[in-house]
N, C-alpha and C. Protein backbone atom coordinates (compact mmCIF):
# COMPACT_ATOMS: atom_id res chain seq x y z
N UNK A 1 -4.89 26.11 -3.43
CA UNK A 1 -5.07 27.54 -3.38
C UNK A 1 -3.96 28.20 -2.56
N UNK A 2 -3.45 27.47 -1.36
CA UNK A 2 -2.80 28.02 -0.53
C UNK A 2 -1.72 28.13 -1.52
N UNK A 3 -1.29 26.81 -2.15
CA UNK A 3 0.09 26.85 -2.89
C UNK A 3 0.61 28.13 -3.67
N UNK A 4 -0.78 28.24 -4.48
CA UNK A 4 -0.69 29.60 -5.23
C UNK A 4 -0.40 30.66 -4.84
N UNK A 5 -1.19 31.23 -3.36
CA UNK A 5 -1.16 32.18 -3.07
C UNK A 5 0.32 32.32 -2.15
N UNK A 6 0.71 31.41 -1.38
CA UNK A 6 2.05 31.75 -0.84
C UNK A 6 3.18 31.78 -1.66
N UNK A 7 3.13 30.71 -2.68
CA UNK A 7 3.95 30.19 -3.44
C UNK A 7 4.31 29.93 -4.65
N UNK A 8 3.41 30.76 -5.50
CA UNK A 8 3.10 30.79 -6.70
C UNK A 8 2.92 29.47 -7.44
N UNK A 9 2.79 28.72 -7.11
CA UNK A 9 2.07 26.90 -7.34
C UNK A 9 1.07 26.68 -7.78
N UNK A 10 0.97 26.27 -9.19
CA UNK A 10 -0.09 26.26 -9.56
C UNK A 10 0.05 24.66 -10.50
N UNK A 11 -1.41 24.16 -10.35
CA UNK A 11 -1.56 21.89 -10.82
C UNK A 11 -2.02 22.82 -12.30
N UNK A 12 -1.66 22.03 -13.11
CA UNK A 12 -2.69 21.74 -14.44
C UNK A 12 -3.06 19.82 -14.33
N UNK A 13 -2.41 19.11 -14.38
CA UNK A 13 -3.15 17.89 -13.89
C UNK A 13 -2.16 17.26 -12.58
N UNK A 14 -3.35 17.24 -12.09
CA UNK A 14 -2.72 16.30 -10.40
C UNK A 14 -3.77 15.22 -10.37
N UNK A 15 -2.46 13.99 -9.97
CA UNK A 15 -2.37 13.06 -9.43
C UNK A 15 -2.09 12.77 -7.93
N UNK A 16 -2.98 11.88 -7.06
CA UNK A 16 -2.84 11.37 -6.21
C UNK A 16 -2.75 10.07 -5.49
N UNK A 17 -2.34 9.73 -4.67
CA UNK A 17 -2.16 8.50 -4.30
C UNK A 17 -2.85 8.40 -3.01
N UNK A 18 -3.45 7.39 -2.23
CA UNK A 18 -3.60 7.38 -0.64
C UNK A 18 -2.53 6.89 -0.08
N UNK A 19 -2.95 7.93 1.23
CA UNK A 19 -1.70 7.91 2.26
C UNK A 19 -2.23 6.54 3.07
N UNK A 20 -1.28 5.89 3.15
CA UNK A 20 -1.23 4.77 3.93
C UNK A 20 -0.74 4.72 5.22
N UNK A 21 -1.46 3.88 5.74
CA UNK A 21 -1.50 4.27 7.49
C UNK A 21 -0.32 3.69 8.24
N UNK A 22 0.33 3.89 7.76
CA UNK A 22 1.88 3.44 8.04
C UNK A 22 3.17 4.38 8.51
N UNK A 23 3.67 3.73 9.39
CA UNK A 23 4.77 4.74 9.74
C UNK A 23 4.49 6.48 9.99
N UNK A 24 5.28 7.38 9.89
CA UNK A 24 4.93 8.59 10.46
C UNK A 24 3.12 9.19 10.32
N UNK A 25 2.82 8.64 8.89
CA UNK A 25 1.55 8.93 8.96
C UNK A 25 0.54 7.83 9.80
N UNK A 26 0.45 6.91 10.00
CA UNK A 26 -0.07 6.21 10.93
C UNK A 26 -0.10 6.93 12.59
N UNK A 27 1.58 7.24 12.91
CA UNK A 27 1.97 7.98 13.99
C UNK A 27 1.07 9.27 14.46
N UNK A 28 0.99 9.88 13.07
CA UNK A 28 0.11 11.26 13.21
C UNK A 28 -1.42 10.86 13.31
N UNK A 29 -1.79 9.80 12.69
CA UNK A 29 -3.43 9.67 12.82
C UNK A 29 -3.78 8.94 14.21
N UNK A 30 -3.16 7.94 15.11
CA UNK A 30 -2.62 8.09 16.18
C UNK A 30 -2.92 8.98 17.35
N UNK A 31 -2.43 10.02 16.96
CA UNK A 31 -1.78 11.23 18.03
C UNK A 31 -2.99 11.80 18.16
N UNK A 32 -3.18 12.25 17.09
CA UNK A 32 -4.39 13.57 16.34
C UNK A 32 -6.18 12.82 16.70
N UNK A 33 -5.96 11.46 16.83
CA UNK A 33 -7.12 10.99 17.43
C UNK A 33 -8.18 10.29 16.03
N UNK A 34 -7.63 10.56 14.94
CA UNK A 34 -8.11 10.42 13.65
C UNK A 34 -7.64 9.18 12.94
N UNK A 35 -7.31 8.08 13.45
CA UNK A 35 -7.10 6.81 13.24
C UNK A 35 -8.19 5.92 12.47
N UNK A 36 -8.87 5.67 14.14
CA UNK A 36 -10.29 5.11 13.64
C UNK A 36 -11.20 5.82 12.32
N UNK A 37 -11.10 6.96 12.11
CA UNK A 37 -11.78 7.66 11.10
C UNK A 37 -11.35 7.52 9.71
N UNK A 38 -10.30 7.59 9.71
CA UNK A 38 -9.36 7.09 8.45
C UNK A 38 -9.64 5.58 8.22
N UNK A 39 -9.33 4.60 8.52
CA UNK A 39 -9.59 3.10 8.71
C UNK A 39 -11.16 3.22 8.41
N UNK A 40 -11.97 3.33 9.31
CA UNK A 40 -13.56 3.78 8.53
C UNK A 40 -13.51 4.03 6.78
N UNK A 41 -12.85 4.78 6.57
CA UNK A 41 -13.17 5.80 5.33
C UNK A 41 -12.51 5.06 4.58
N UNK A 42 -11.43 4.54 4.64
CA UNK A 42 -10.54 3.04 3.60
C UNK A 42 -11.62 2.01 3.84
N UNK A 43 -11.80 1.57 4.69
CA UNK A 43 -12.65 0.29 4.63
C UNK A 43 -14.12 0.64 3.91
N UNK A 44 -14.74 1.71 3.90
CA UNK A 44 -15.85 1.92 3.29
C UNK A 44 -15.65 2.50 1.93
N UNK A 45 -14.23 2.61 1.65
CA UNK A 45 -13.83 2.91 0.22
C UNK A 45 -13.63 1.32 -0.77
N UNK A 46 -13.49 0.95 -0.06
CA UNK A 46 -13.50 -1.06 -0.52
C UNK A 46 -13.91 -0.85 -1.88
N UNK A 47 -12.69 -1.58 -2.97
CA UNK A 47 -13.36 -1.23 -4.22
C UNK A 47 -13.02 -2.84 -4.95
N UNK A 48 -13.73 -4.15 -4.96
CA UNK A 48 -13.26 -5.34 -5.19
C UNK A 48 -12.55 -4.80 -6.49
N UNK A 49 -12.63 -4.27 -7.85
CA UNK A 49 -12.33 -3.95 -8.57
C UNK A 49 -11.15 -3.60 -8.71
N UNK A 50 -10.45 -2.80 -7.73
CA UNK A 50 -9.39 -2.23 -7.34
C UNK A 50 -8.58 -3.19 -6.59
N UNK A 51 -9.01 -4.34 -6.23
CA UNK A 51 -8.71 -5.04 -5.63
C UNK A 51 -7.91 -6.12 -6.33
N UNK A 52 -8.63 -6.31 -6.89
CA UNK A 52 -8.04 -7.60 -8.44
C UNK A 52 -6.95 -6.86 -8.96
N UNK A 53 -6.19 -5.69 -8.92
CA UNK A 53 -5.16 -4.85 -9.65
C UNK A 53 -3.90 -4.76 -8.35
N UNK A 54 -4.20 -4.82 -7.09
CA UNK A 54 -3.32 -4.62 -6.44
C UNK A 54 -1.99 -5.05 -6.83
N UNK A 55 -0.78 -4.13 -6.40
CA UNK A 55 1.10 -4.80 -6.90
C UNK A 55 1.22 -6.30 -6.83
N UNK A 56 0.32 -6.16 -5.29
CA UNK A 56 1.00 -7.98 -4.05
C UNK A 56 0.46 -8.89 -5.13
N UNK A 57 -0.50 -8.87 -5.72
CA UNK A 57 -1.03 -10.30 -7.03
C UNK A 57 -0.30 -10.00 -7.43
N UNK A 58 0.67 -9.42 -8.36
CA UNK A 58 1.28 -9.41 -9.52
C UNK A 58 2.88 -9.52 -9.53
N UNK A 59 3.71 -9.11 -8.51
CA UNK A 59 4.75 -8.50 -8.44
C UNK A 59 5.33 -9.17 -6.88
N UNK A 60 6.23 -8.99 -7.13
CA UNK A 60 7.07 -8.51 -5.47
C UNK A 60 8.11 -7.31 -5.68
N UNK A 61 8.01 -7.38 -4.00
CA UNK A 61 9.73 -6.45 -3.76
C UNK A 61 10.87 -7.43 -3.06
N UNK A 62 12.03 -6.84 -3.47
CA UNK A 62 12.89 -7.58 -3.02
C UNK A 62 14.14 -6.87 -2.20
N UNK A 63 14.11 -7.35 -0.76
CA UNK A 63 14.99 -6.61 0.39
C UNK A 63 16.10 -6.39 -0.42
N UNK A 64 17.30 -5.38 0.14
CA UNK A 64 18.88 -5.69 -0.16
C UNK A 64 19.38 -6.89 -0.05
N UNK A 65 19.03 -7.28 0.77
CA UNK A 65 19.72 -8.86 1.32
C UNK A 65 18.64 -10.27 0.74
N UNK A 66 17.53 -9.79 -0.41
CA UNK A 66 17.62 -10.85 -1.07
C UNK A 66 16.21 -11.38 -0.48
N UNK A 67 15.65 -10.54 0.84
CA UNK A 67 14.50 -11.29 1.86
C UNK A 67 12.72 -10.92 0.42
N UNK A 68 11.78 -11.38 0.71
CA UNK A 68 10.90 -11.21 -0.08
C UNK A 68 9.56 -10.55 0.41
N UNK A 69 9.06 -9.61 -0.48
CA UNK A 69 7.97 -9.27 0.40
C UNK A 69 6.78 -9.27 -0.78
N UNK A 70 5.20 -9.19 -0.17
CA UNK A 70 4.45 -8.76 -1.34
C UNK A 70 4.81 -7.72 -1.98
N UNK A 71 4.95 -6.79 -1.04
CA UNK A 71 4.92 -5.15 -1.72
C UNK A 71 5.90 -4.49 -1.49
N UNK A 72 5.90 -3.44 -1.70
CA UNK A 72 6.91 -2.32 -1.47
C UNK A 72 6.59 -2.02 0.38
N UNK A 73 5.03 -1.58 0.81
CA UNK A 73 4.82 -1.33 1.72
C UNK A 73 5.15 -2.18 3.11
N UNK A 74 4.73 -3.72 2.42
CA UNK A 74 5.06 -4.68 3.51
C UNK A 74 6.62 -4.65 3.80
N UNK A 75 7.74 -4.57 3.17
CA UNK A 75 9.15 -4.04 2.99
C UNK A 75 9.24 -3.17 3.86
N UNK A 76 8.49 -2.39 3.92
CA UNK A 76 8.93 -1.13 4.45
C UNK A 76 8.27 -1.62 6.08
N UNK A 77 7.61 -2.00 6.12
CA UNK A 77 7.00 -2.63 7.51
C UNK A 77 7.64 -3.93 7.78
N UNK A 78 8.64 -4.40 7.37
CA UNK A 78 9.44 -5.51 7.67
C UNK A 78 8.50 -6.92 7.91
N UNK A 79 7.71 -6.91 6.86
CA UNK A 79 6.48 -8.06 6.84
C UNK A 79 7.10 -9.03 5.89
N UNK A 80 7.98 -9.58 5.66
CA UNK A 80 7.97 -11.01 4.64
C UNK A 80 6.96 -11.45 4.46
N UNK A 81 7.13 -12.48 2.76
CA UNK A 81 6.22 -13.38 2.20
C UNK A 81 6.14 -13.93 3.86
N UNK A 82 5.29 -14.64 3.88
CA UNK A 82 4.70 -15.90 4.98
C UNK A 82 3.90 -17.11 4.50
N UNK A 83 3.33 -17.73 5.68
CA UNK A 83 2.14 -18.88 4.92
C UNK A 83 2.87 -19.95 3.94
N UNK A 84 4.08 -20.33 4.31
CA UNK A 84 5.29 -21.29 4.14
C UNK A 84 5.63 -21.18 2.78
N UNK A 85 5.27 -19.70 1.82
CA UNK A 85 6.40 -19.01 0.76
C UNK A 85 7.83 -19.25 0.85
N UNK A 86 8.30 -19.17 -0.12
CA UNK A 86 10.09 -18.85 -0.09
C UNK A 86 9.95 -17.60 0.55
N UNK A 87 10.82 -17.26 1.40
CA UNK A 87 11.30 -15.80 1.89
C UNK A 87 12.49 -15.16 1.51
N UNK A 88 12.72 -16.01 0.61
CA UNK A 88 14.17 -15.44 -0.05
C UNK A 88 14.54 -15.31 -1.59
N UNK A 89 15.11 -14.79 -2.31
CA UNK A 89 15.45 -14.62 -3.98
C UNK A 89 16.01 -16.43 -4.24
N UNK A 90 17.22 -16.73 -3.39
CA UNK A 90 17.72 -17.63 -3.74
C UNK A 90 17.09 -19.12 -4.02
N UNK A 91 15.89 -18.93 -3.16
CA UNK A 91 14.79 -19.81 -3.28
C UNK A 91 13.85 -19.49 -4.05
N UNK A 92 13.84 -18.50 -4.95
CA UNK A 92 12.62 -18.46 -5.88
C UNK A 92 11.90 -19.66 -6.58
N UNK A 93 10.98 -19.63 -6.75
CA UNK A 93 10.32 -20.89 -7.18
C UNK A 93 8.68 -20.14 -7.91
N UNK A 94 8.42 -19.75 -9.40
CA UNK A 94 7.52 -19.14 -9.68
C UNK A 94 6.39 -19.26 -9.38
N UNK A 95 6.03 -20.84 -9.74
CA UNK A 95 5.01 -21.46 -9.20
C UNK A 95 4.48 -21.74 -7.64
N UNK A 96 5.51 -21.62 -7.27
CA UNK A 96 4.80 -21.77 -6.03
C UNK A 96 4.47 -20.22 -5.13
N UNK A 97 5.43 -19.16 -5.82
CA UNK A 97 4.71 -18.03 -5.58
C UNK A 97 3.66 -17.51 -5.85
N UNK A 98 2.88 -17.75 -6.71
CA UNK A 98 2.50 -17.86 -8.19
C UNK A 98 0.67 -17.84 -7.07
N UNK A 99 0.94 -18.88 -6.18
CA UNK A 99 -0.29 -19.52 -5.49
C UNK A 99 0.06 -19.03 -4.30
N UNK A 100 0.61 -18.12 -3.56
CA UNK A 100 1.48 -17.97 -2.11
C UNK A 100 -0.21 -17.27 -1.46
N UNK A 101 -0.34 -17.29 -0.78
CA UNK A 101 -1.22 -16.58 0.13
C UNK A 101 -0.14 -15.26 0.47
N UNK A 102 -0.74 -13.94 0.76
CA UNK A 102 -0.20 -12.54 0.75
C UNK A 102 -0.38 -11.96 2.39
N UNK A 103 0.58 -11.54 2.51
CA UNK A 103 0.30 -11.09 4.14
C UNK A 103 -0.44 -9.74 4.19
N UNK A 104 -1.48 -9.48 4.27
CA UNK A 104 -2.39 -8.85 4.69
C UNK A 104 -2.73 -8.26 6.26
N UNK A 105 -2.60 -6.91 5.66
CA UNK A 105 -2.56 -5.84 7.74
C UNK A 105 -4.04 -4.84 7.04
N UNK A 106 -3.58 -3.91 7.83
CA UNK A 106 -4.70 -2.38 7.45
C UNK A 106 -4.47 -1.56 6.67
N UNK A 107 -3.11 -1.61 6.69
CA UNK A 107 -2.62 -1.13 5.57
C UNK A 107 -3.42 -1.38 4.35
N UNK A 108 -3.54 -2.47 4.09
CA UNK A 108 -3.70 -2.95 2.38
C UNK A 108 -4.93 -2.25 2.62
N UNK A 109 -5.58 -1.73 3.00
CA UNK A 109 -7.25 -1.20 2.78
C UNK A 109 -6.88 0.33 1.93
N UNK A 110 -5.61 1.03 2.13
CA UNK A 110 -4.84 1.76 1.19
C UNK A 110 -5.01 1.44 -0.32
N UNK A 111 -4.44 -0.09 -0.54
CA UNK A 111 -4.50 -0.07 -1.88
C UNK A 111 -5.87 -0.54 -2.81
N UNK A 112 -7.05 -0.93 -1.63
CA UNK A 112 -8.01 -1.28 -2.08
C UNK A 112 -9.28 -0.27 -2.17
N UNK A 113 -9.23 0.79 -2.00
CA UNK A 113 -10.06 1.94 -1.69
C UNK A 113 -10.13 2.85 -2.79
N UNK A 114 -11.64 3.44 -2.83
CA UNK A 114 -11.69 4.01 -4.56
C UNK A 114 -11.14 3.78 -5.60
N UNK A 115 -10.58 4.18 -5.91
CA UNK A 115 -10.17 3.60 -7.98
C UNK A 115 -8.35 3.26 -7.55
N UNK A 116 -8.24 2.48 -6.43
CA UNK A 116 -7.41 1.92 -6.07
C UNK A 116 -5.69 2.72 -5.47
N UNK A 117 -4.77 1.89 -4.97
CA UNK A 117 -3.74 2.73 -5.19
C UNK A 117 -2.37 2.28 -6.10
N UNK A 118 -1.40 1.62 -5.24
CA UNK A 118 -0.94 0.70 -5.86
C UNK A 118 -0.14 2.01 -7.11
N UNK A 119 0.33 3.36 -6.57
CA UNK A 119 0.63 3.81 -7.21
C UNK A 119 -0.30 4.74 -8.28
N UNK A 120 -1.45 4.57 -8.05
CA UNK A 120 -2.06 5.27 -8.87
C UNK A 120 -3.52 5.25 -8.36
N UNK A 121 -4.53 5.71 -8.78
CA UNK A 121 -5.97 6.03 -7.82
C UNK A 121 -5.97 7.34 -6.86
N UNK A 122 -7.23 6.92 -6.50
CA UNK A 122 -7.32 8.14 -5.06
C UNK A 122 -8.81 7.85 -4.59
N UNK A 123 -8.73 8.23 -2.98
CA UNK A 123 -9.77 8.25 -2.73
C UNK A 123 -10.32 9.69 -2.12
N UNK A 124 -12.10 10.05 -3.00
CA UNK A 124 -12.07 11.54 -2.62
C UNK A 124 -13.31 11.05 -1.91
């Protein structure tokens, strides 16, 4: 509404994603005292469903320099594969990624919450 009215902004279809508690927004929930409340509200958004779809099963990201991560997010949090994975491209090995155990923080409660994220979902 605000958009409209300051800014003449107007959705015909919107999409959302959850904000993940990471980096500046983590910082702000933090500050603002609204941490714990957020973390509550992901964790009670728990959707196993959404869960079985996450990127980290399916996919990786891969650093500049070749390092490996589940996700885009863990990348961005400087989390490598772990749990004695290859950590590197040059060592790829499908199969044995294939079975890797996934490094898991609070974050991931982001991609597991209402009709998931992972790029797509939302939780209302």
């Amino acid at each position: 509404k605000a958009l409209a009215t300051h800014h003449d902004i107007s959705f015909t279809h919107l999409y959302t994603i959850t904000n993940m508690p990471i980096s500046r927004f983590l910082e702000f929930l933090i500050e603002s005292g609204n941490y714990e409340s957020y973390m509550e509200r992901l964790a009670n958004a728990f959707n196993p469903t959404a869960a079985a779809g996450v990127m980290c099963r399916y996919t990786l990201s891969v650093g500049w320099d070749g390092t490996l991560y589940d996700c885009d997010f863990n990348q961005m949090l400087d989390l490598p594969l772990a749990h004695g994975a290859q950590r590197h491209i040059r060592d790829f090995d499908p199969a044995q990624l294939h079975h890797r155990r996934i490094v898991v923080k609070n974050h991931c409660y982001g991609c597991t919450a209402g009709a998931g994220s992972s790029c797509g979902g939302a939780v209302t």
